[in-house]
N, C-alpha and C. Protein backbone atom coordinates (compact mmCIF):
# COMPACT_ATOMS: atom_id res chain seq x y z
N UNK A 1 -17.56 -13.95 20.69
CA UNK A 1 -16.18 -14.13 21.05
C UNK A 1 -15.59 -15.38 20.38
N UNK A 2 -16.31 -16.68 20.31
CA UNK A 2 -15.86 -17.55 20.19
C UNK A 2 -16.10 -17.36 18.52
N UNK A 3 -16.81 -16.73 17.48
CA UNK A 3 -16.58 -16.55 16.35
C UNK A 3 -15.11 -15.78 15.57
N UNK A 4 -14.66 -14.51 16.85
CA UNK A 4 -13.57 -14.14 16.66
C UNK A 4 -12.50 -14.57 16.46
N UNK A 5 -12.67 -16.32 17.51
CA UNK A 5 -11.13 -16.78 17.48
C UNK A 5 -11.33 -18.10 16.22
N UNK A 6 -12.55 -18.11 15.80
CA UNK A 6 -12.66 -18.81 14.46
C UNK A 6 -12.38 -18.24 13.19
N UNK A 7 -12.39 -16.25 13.05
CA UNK A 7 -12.17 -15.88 12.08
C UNK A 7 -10.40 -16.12 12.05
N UNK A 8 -9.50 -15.97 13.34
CA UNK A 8 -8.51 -15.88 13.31
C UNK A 8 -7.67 -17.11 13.33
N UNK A 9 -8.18 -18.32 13.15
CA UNK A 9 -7.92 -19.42 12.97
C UNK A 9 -7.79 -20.18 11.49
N UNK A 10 -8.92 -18.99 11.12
CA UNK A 10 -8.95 -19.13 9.14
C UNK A 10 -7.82 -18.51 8.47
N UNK A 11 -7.91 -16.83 9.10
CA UNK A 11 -6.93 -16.30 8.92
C UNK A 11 -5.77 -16.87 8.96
N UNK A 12 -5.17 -17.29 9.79
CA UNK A 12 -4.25 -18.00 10.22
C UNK A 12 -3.44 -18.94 9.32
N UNK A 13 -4.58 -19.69 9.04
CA UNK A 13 -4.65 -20.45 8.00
C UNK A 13 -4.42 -20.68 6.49
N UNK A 14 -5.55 -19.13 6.30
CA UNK A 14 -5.12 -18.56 4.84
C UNK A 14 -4.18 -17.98 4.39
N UNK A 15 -3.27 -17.17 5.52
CA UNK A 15 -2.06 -16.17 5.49
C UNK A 15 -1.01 -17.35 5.29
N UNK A 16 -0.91 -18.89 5.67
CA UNK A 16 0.44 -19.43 5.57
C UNK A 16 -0.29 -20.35 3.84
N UNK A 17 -0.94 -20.24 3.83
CA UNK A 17 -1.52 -21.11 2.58
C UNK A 17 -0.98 -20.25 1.08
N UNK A 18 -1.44 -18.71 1.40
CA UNK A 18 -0.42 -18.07 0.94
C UNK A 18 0.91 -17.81 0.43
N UNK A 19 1.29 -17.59 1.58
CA UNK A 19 2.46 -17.25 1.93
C UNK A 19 3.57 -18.76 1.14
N UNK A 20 3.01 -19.98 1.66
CA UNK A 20 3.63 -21.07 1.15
C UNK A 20 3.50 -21.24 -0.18
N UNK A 21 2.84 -21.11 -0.81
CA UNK A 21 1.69 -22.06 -2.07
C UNK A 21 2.21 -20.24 -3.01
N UNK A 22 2.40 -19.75 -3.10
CA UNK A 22 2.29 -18.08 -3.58
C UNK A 22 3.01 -17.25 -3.76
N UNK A 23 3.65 -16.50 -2.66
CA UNK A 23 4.28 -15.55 -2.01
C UNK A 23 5.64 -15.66 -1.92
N UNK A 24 5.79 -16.97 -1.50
CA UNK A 24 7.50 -17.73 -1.58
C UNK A 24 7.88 -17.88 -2.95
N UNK A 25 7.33 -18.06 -3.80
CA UNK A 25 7.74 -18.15 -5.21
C UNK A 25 7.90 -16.69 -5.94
N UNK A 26 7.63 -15.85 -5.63
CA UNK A 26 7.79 -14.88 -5.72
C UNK A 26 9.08 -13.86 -5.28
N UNK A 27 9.85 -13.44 -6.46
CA UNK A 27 11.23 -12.86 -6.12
C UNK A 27 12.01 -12.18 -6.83
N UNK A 28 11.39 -10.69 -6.44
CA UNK A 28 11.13 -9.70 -7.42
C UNK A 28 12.73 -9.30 -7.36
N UNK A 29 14.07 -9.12 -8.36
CA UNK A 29 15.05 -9.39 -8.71
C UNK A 29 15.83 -9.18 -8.04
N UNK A 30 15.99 -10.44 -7.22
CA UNK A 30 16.40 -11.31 -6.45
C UNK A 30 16.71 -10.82 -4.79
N UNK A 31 15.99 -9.74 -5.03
CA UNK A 31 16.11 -8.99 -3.38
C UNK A 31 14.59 -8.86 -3.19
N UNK A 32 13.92 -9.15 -3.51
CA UNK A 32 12.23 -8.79 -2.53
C UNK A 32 11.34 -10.11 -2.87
N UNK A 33 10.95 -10.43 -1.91
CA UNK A 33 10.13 -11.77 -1.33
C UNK A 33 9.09 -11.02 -0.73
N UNK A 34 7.65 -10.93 -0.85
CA UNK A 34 6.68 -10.50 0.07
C UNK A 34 6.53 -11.45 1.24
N UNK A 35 6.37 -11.23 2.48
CA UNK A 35 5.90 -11.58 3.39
C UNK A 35 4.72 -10.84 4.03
N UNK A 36 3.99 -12.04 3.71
CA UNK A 36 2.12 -11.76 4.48
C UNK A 36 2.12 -12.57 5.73
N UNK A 37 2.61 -12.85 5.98
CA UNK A 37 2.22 -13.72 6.97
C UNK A 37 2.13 -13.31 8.40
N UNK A 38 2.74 -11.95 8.83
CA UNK A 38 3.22 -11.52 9.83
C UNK A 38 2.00 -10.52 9.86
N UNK A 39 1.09 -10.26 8.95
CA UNK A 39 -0.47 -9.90 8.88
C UNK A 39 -0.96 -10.05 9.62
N UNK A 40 -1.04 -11.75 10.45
CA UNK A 40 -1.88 -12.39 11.02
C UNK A 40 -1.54 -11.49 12.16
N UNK A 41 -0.62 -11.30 12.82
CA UNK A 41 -0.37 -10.66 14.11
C UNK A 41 -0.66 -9.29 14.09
N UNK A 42 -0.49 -8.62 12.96
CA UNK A 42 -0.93 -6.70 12.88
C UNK A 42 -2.46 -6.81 13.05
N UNK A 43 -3.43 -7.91 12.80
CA UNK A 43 -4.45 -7.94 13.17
C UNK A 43 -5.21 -8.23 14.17
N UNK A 44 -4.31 -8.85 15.59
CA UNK A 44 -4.72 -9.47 16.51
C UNK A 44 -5.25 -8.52 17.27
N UNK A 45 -6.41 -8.61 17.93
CA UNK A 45 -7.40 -7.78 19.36
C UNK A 45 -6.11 -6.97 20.03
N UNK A 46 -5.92 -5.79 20.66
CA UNK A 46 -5.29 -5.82 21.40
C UNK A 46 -5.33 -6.33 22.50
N UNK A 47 -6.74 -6.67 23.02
CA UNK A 47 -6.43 -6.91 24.43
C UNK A 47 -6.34 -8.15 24.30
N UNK A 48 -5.66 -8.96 23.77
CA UNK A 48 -5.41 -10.39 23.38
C UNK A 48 -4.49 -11.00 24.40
N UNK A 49 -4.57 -12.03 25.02
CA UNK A 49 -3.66 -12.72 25.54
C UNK A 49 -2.49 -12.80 25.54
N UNK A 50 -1.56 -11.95 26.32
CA UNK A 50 -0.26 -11.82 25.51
C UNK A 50 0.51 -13.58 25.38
N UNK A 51 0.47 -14.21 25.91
CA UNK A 51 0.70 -15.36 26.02
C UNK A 51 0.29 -15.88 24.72
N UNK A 52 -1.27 -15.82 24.39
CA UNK A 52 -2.03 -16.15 22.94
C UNK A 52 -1.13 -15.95 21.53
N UNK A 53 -0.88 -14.34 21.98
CA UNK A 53 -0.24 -13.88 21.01
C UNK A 53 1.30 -14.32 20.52
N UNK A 54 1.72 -14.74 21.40
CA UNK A 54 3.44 -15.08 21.53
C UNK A 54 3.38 -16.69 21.02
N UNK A 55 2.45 -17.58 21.94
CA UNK A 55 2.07 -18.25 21.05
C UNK A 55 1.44 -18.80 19.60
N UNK A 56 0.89 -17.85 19.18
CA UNK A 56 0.03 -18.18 17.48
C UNK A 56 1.35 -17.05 17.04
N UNK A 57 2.27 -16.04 17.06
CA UNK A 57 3.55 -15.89 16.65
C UNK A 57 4.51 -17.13 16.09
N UNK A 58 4.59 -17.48 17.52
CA UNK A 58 6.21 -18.82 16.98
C UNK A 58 5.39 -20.24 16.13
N UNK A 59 4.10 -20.13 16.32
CA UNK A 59 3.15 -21.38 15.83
C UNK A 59 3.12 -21.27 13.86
N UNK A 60 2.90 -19.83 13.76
CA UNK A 60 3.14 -19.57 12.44
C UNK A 60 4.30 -19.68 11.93
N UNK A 61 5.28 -19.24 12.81
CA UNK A 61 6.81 -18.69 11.82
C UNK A 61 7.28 -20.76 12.38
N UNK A 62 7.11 -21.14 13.06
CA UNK A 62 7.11 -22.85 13.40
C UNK A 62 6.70 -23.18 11.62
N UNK A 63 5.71 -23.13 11.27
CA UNK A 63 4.18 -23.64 10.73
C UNK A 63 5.05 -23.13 8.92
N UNK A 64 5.31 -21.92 8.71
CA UNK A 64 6.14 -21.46 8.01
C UNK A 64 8.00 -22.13 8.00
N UNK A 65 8.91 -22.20 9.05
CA UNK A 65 9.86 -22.67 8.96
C UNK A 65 9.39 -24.29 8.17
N UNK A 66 8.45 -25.13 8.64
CA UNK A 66 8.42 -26.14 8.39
C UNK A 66 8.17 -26.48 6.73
N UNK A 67 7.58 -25.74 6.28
CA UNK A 67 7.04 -25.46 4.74
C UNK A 67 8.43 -25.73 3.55
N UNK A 68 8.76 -24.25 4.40
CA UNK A 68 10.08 -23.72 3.60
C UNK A 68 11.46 -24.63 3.84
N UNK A 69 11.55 -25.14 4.81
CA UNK A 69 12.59 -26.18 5.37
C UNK A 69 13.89 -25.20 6.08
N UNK A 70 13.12 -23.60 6.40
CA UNK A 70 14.51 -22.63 7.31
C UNK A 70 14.07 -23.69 8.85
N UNK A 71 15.57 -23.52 9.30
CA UNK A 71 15.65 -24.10 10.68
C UNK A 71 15.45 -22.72 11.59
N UNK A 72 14.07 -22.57 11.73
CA UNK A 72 13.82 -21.91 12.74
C UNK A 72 14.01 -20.48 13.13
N UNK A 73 14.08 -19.89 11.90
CA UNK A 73 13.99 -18.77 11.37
C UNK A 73 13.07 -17.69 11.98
N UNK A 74 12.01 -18.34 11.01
CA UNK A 74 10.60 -17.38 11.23
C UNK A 74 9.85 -17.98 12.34
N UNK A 75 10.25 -19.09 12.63
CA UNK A 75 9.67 -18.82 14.51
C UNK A 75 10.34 -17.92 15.13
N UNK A 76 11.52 -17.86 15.19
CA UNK A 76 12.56 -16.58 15.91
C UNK A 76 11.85 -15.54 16.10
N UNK A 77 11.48 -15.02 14.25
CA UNK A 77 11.57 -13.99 14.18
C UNK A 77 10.13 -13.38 14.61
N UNK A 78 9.15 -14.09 14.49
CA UNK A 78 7.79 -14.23 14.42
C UNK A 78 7.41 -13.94 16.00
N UNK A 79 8.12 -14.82 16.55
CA UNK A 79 8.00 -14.62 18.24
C UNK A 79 8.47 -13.50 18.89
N UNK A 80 9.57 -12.99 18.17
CA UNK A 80 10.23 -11.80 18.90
C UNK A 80 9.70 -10.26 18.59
N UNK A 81 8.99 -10.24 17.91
CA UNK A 81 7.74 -9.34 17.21
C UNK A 81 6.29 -9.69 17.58
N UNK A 82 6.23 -10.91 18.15
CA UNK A 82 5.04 -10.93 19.25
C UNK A 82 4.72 -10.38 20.86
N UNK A 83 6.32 -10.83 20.93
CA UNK A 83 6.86 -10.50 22.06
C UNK A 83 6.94 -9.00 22.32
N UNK A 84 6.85 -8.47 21.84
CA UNK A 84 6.95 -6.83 21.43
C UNK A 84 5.83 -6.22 20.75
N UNK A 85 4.97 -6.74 20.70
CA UNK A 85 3.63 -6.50 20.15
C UNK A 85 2.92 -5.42 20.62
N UNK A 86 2.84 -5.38 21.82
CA UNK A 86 1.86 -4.48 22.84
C UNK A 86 2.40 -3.20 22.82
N UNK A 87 3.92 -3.36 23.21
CA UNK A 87 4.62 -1.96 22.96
C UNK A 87 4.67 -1.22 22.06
N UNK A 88 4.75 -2.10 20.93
CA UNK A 88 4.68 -1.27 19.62
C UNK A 88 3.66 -0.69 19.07
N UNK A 89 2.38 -0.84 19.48
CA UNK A 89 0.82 -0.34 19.35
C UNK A 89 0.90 0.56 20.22
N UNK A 90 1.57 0.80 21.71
CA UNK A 90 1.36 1.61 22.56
C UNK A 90 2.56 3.23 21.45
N UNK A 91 3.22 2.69 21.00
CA UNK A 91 3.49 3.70 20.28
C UNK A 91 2.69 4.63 19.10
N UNK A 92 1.94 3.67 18.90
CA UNK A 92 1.49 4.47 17.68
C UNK A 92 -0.05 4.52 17.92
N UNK A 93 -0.73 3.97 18.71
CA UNK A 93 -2.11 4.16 19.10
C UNK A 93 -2.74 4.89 20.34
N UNK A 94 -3.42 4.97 20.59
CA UNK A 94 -3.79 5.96 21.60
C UNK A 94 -3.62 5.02 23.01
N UNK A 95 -3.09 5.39 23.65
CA UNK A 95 -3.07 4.05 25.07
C UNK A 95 -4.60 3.95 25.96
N UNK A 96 -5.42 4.83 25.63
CA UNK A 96 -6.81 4.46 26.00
C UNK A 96 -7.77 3.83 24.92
N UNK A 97 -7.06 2.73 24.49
CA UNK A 97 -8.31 1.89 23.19
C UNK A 97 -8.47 0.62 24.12
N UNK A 98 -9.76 0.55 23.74
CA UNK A 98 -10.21 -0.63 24.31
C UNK A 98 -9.77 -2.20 24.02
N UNK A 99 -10.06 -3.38 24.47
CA UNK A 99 -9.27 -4.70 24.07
C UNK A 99 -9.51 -4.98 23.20
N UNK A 100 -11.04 -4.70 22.67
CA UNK A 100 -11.36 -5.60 21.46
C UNK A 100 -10.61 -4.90 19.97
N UNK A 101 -9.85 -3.74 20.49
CA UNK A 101 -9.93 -3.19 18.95
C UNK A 101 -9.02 -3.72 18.78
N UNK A 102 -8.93 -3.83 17.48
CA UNK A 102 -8.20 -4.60 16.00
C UNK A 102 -7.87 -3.10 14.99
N UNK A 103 -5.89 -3.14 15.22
CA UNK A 103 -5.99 -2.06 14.34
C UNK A 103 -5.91 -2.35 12.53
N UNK A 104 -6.50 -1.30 12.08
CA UNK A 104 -6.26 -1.66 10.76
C UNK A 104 -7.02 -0.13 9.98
N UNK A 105 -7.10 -0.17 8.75
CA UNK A 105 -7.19 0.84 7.62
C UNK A 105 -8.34 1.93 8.91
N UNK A 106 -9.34 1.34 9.22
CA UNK A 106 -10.26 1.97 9.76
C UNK A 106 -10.51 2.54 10.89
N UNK A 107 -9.08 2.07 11.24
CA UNK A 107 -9.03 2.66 12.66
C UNK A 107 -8.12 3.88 12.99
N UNK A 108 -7.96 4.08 11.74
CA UNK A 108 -7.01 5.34 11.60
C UNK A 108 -5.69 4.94 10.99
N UNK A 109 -5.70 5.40 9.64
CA UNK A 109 -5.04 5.05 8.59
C UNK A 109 -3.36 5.16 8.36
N UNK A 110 -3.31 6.62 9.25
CA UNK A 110 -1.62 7.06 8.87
C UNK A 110 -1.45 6.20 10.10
N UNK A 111 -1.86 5.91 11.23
CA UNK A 111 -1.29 4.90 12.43
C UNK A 111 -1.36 3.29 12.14
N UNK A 112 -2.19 3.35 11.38
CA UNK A 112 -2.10 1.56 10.89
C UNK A 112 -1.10 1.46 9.68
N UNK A 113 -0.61 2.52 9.04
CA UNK A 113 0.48 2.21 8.06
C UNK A 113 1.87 2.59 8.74
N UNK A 114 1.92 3.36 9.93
CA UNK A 114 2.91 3.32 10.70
C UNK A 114 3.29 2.34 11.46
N UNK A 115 1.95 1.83 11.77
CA UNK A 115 2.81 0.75 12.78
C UNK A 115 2.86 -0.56 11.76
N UNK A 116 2.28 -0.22 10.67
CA UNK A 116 2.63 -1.88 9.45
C UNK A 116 4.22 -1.54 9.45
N UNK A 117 4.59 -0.55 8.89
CA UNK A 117 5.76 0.08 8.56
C UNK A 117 6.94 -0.51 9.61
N UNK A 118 6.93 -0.11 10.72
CA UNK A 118 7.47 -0.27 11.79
C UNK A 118 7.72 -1.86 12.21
N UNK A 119 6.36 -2.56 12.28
CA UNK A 119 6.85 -3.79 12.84
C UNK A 119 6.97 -4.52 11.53
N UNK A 120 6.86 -4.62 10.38
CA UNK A 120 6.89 -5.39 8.97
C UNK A 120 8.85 -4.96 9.25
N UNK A 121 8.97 -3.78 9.11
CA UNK A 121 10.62 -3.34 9.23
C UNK A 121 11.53 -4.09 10.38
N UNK A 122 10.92 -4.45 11.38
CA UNK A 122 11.44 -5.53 12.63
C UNK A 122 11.75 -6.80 12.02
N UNK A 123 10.57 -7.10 11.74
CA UNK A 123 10.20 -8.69 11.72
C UNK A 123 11.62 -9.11 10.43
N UNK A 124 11.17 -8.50 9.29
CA UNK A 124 11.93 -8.51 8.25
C UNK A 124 13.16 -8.24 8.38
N UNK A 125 14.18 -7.27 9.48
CA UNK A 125 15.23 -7.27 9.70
C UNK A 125 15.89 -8.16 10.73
N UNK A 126 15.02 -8.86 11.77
CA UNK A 126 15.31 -9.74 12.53
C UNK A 126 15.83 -11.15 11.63
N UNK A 127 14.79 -11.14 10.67
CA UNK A 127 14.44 -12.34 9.92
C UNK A 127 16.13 -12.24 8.98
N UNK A 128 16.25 -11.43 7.88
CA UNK A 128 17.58 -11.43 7.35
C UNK A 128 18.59 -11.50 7.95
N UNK A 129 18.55 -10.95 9.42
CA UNK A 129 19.82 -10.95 10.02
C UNK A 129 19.89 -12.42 10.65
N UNK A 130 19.31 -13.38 11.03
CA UNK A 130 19.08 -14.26 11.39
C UNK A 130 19.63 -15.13 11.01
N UNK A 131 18.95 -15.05 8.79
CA UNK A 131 18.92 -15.89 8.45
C UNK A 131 20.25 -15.86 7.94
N UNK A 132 21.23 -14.16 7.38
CA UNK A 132 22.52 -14.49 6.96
C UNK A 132 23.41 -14.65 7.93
N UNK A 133 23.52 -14.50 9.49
CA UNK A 133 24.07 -14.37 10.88
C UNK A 133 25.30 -14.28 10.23
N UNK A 134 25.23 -12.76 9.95
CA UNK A 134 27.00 -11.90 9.89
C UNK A 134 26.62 -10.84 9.14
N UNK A 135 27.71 -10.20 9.00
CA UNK A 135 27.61 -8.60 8.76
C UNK A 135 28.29 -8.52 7.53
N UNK A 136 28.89 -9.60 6.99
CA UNK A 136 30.22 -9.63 6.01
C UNK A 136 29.35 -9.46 4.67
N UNK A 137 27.73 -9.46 4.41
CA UNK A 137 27.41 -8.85 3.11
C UNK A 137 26.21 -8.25 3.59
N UNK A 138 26.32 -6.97 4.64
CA UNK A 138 25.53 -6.40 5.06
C UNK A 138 25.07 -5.36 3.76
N UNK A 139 25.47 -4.97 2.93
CA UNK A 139 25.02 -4.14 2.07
C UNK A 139 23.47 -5.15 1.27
N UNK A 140 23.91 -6.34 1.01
CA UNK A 140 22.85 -7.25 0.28
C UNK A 140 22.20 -7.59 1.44
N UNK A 141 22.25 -7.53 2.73
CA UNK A 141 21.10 -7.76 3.49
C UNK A 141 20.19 -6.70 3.85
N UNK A 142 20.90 -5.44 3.48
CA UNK A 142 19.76 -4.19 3.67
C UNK A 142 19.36 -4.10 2.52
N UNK A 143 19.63 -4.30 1.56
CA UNK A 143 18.68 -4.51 0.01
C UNK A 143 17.44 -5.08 0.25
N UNK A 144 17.38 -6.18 0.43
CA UNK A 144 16.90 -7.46 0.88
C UNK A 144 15.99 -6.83 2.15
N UNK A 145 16.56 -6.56 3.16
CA UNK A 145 14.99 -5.88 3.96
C UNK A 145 14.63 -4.92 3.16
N UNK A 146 15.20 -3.47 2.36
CA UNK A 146 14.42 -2.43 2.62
C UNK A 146 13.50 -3.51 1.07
N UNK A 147 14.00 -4.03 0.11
CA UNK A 147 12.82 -4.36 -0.69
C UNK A 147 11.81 -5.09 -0.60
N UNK A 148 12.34 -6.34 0.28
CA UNK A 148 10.91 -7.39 1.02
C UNK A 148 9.82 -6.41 1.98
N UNK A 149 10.23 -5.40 2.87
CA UNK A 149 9.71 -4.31 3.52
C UNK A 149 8.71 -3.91 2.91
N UNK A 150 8.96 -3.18 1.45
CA UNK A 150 8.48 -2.35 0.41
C UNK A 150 7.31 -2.88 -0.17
N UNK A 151 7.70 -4.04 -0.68
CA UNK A 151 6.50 -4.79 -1.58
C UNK A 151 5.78 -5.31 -0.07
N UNK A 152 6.11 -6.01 0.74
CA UNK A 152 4.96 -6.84 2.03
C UNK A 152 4.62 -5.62 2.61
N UNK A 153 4.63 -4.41 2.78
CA UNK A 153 3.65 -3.36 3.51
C UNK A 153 3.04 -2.48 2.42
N UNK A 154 3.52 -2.59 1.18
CA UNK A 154 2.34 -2.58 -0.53
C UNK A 154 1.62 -3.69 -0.31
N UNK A 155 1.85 -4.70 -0.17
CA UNK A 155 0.72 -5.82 0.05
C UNK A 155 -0.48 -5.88 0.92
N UNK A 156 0.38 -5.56 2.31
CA UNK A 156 -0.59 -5.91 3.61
C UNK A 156 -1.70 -4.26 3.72
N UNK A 157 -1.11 -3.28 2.95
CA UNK A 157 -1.44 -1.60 3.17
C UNK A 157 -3.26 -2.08 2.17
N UNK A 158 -2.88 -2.45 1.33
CA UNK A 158 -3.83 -2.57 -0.24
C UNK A 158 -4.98 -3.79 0.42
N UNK A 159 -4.10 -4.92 1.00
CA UNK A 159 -5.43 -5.86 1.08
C UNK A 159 -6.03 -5.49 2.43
N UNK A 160 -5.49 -4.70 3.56
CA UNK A 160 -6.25 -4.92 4.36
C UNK A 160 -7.47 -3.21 3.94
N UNK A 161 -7.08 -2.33 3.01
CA UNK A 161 -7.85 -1.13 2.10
C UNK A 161 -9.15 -1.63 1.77
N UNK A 162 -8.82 -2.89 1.38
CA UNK A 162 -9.81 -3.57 -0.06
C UNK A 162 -10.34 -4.25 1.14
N UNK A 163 -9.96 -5.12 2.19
CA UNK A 163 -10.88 -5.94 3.16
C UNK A 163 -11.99 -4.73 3.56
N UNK A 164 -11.38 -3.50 4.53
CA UNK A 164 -12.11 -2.34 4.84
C UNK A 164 -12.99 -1.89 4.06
N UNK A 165 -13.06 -1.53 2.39
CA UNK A 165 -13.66 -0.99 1.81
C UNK A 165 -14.92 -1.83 1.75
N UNK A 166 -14.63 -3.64 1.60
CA UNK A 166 -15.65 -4.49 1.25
C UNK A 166 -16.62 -4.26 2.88
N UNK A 167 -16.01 -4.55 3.25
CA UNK A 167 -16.88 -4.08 4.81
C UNK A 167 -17.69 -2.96 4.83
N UNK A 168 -17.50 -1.56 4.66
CA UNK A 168 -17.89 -0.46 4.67
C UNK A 168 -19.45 -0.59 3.88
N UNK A 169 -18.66 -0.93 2.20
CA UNK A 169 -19.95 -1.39 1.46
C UNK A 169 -21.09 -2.39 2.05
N UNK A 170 -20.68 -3.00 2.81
CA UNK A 170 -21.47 -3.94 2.92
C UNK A 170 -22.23 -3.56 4.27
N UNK A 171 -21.71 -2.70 5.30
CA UNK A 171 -22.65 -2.04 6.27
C UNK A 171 -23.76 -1.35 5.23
N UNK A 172 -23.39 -0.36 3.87
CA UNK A 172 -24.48 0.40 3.98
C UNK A 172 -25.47 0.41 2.95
């Protein structure tokens, strides 16, 4: 148990190291920015602390605002997609899975790219609307989600494929 909350502490770690140092520099013409960072949370236990969770949410998009110098942005947005976390798995997963599971490629593939799909599409529309607060160039803010959307759930779909596959190999 206590190794679990060490892998997710690295994680944690590595996803804003990323995300800062990487990912932010990145800005594919001039409407798509990948965001990995919101990874950290599509991977959390379900039966996780919802409290835990809401907290290591606003701690990242905190941890992230501070990097980037947004006032409080991606804590907003980060928290309010934590906050909604449980529900949104109860949609797309079976409501009899146990706490420890962690969804991802292996746990059933068209439901872990649905619910990437789904909450990457939240987070990312919370986040633009946030960050332009108005409607007056709503056409360039749905650009702007559906392409940051596009490339960060091509991102998060492929590495968490390639994490799974290295695993698989390495059971057998």
């Amino acid at each position: 148990m206590k190794i679990r909350y060490l892998q997710e502490v690295f994680i944690f770690i590595l996803l804003i190291m990323l995300q800062v140092i990487l990912l932010n520099r990145i800005n594919v013409f001039g409407y798509a920015t990948p965001v990995l960072y919101i990874y950290f949370l599509l991977k959390l236990p379900f039966g996780r602390n919802h409290f835990y969770t809401i907290i290591s949410g606003f701690l990242i998009g905190l941890i992230i605002d501070i990097f980037l110098n947004t006032p409080g942005m991606n804590a907003a947005a980060t928290t309010i997609v934590a906050t909604f976390r449980k529900p949104i798995l109860n949609l797309f997963y079976d409501r009899e899975i146990f706490d420890e599971f962690v969804p991802g490629m292996n746990t059933g593939a068209s439901q872990f790219v649905r619910f990437t799909v789904f909450t990457v599409l939240f987070h990312l529309t919370l986040l633009f609307f946030i960050e332009s607060f108005t409607l007056f160039n709503a056409v360039d803010t749905f650009l702007r989600i559906i392409a940051s959307s596009i490339v960060s759930i091509l991102i998060i779909i492929s590495m968490d494929g390639l994490i799974y596959r290295k695993k698989s190999s390495e059971q057998t």
